[in-house]
N, C-alpha and C. Protein backbone atom coordinates (compact mmCIF):
# COMPACT_ATOMS: atom_id res chain seq x y z
N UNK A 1 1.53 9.68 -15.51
CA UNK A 1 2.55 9.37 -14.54
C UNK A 1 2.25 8.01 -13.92
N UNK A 2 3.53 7.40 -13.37
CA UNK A 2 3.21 6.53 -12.75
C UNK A 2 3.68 6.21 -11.06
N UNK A 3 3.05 5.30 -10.28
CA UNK A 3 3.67 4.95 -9.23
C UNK A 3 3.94 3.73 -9.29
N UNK A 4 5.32 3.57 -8.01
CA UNK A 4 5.88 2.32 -8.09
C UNK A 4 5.13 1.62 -6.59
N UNK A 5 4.74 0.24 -6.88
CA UNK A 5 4.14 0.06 -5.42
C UNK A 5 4.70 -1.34 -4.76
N UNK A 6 5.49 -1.20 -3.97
CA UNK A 6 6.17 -2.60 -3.58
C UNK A 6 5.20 -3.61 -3.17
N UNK A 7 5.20 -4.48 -3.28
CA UNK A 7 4.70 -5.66 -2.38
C UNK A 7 5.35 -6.67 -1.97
N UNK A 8 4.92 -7.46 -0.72
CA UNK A 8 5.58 -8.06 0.01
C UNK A 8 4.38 -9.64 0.25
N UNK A 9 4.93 -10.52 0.90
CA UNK A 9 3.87 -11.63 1.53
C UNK A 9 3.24 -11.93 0.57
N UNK A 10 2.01 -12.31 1.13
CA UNK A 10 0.27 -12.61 0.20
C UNK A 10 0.03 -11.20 -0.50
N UNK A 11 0.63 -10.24 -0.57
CA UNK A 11 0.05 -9.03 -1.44
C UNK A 11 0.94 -9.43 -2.65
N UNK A 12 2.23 -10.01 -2.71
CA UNK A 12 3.27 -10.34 -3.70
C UNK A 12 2.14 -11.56 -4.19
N UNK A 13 2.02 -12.24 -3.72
CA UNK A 13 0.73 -13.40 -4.30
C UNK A 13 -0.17 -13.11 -4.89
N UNK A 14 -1.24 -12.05 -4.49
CA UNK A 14 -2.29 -11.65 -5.02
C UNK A 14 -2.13 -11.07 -6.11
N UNK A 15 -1.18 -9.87 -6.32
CA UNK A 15 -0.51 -9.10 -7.19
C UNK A 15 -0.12 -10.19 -8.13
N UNK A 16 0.85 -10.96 -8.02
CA UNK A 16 1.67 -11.51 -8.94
C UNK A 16 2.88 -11.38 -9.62
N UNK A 17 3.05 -10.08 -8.59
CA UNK A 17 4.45 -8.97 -8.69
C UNK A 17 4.54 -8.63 -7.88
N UNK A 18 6.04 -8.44 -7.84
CA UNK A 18 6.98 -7.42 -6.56
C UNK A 18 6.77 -6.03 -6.58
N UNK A 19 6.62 -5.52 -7.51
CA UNK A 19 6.18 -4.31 -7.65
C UNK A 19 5.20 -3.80 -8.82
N UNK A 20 3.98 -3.65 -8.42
CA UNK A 20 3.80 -2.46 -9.40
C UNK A 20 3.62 -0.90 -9.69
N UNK A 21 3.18 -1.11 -11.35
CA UNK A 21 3.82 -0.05 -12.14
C UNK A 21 2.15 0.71 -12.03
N UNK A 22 1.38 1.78 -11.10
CA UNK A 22 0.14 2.07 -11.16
C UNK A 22 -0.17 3.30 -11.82
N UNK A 23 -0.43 3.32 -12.93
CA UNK A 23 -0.93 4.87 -13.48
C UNK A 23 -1.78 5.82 -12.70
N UNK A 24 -1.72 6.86 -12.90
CA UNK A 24 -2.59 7.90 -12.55
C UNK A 24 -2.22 9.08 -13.41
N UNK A 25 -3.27 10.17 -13.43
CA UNK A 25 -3.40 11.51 -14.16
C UNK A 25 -4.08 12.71 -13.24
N UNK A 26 -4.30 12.06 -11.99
CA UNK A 26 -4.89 13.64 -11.21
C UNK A 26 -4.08 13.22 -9.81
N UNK A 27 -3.85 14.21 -8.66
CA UNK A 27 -3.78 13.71 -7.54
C UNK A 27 -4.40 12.66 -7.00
N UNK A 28 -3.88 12.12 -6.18
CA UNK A 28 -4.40 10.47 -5.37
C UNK A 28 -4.09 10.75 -4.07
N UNK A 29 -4.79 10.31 -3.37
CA UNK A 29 -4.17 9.91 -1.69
C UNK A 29 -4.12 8.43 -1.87
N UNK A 30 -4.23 8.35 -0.88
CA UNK A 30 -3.63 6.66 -0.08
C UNK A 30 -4.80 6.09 0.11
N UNK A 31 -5.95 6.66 0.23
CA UNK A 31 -7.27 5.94 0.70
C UNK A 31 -7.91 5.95 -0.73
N UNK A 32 -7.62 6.72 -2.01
CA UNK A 32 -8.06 6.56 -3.60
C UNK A 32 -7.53 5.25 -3.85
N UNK A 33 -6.34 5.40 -3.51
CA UNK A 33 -5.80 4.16 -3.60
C UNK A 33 -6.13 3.02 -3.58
N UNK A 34 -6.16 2.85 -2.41
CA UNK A 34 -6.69 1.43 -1.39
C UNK A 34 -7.87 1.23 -2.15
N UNK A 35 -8.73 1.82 -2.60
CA UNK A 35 -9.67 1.83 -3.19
C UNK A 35 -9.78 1.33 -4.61
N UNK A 36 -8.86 1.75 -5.39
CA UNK A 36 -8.44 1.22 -6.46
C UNK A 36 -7.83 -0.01 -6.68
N UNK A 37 -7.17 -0.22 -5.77
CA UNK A 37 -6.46 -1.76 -5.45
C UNK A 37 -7.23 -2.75 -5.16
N UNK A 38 -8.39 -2.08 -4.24
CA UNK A 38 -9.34 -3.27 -3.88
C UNK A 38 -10.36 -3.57 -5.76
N UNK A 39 -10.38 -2.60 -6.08
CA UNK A 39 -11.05 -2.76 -7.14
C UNK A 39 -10.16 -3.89 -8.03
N UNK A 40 -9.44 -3.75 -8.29
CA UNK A 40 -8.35 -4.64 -9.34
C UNK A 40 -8.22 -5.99 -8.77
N UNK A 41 -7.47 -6.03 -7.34
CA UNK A 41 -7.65 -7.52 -6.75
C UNK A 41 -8.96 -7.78 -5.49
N UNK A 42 -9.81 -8.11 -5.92
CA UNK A 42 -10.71 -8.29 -5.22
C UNK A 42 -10.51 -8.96 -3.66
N UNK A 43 -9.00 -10.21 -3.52
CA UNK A 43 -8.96 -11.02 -2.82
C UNK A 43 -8.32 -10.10 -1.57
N UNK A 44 -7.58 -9.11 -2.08
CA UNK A 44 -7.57 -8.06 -0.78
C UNK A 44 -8.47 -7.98 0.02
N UNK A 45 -9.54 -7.71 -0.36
CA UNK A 45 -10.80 -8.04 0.93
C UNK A 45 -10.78 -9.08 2.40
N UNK A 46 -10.55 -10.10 1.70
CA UNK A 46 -10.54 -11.19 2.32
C UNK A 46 -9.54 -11.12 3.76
N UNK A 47 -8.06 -10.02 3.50
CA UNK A 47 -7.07 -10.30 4.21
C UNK A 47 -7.36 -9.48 5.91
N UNK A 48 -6.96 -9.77 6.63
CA UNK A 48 -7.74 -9.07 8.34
C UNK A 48 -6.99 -7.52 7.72
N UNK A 49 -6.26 -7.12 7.36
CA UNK A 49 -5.41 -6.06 7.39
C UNK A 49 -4.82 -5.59 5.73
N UNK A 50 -4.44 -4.06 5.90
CA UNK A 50 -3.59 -4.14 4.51
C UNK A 50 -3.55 -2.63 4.60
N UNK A 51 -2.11 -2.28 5.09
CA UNK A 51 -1.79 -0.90 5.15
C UNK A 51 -0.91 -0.67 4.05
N UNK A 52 -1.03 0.71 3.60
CA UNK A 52 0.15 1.37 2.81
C UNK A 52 1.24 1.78 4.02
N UNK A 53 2.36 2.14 3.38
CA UNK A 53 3.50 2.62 3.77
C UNK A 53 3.80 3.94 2.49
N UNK A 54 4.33 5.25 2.66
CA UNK A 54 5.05 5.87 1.98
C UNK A 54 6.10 6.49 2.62
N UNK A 55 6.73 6.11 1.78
CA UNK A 55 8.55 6.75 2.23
C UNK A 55 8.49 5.89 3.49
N UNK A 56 8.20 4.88 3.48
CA UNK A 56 8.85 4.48 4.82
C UNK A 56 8.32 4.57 6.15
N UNK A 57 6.94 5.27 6.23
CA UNK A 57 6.04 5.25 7.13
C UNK A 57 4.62 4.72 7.18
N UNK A 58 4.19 4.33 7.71
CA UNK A 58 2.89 4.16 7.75
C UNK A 58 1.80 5.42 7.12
N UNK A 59 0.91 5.10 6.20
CA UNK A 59 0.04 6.19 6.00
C UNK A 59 -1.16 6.43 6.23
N UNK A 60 -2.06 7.28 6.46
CA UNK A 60 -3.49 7.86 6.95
C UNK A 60 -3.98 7.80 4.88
N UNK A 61 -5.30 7.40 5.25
CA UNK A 61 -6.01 7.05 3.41
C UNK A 61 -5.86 9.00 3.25
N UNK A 62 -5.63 9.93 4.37
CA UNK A 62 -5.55 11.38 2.97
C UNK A 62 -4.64 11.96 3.21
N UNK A 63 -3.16 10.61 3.40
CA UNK A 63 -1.85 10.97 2.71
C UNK A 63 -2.16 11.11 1.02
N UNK A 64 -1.26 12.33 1.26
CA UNK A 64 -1.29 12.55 -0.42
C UNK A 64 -0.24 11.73 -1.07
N UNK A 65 0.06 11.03 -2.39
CA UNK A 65 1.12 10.73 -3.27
C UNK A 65 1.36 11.61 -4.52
N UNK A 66 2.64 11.08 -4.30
CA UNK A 66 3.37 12.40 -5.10
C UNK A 66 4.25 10.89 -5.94
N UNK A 67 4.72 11.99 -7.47
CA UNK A 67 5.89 10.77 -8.21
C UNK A 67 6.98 10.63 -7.69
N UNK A 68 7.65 9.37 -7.30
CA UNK A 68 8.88 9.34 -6.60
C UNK A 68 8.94 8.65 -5.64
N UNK A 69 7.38 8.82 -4.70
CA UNK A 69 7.30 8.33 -3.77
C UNK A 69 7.15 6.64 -3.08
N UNK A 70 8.12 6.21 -2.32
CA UNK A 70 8.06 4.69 -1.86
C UNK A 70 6.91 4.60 -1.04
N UNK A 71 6.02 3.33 -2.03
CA UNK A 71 4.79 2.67 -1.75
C UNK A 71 4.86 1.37 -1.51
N UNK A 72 4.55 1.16 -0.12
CA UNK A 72 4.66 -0.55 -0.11
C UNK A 72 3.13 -0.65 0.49
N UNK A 73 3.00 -1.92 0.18
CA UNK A 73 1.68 -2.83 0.63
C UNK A 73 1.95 -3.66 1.93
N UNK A 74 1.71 -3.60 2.89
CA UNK A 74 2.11 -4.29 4.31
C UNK A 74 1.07 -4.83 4.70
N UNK A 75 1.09 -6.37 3.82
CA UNK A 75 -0.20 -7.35 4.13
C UNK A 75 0.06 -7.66 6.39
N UNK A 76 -1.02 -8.29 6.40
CA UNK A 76 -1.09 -8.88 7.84
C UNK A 76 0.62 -9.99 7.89
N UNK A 77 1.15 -9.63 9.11
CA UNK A 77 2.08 -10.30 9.25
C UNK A 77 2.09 -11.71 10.74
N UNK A 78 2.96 -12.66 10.55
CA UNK A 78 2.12 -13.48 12.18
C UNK A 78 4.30 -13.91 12.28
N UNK A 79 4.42 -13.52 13.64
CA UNK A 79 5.33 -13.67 14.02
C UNK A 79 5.18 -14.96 15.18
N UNK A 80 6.27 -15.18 16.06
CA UNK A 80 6.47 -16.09 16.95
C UNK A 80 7.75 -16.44 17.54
């Protein structure tokens, strides 16, 4: 199966895509995740911040994901 994972900002940069396409084969939370992501782009580290969103909310790392579900990446933002 796969998940779809939006990105936005410097995560659309790092990535190199608007969205990706992330496999998995067992349950995941949100904090497997994050975990996995940091593994793939290392430069995530670097950023002060970097929350998931599913469905549209903010998530805790032992939100569970499910297929279907809207995943975005919500790098650090600077308003004014």
């Amino acid at each position: 199966m796969n998940l779809s994972i939006l990105t936005f900002g410097i995560a659309k940069d790092i990535t190199g895509s608007a969205v990706l396409e992330w496999p998995f084969d067992k349950p995941l939370t949100v904090g497997e995740l994050q975990v996995q992501l940091l593994e793939r782009y290392p430069a995530f580290r670097s950023l002060a911040s970097l929350r998931l969103a599913v469905n549209k909310s903010y998530a805790t790392p032992d939100t569970p994901l499910h297929p279907g579900d809207e995943i975005a990446l919500i790098p650090p933002v600077a308003g004014g």
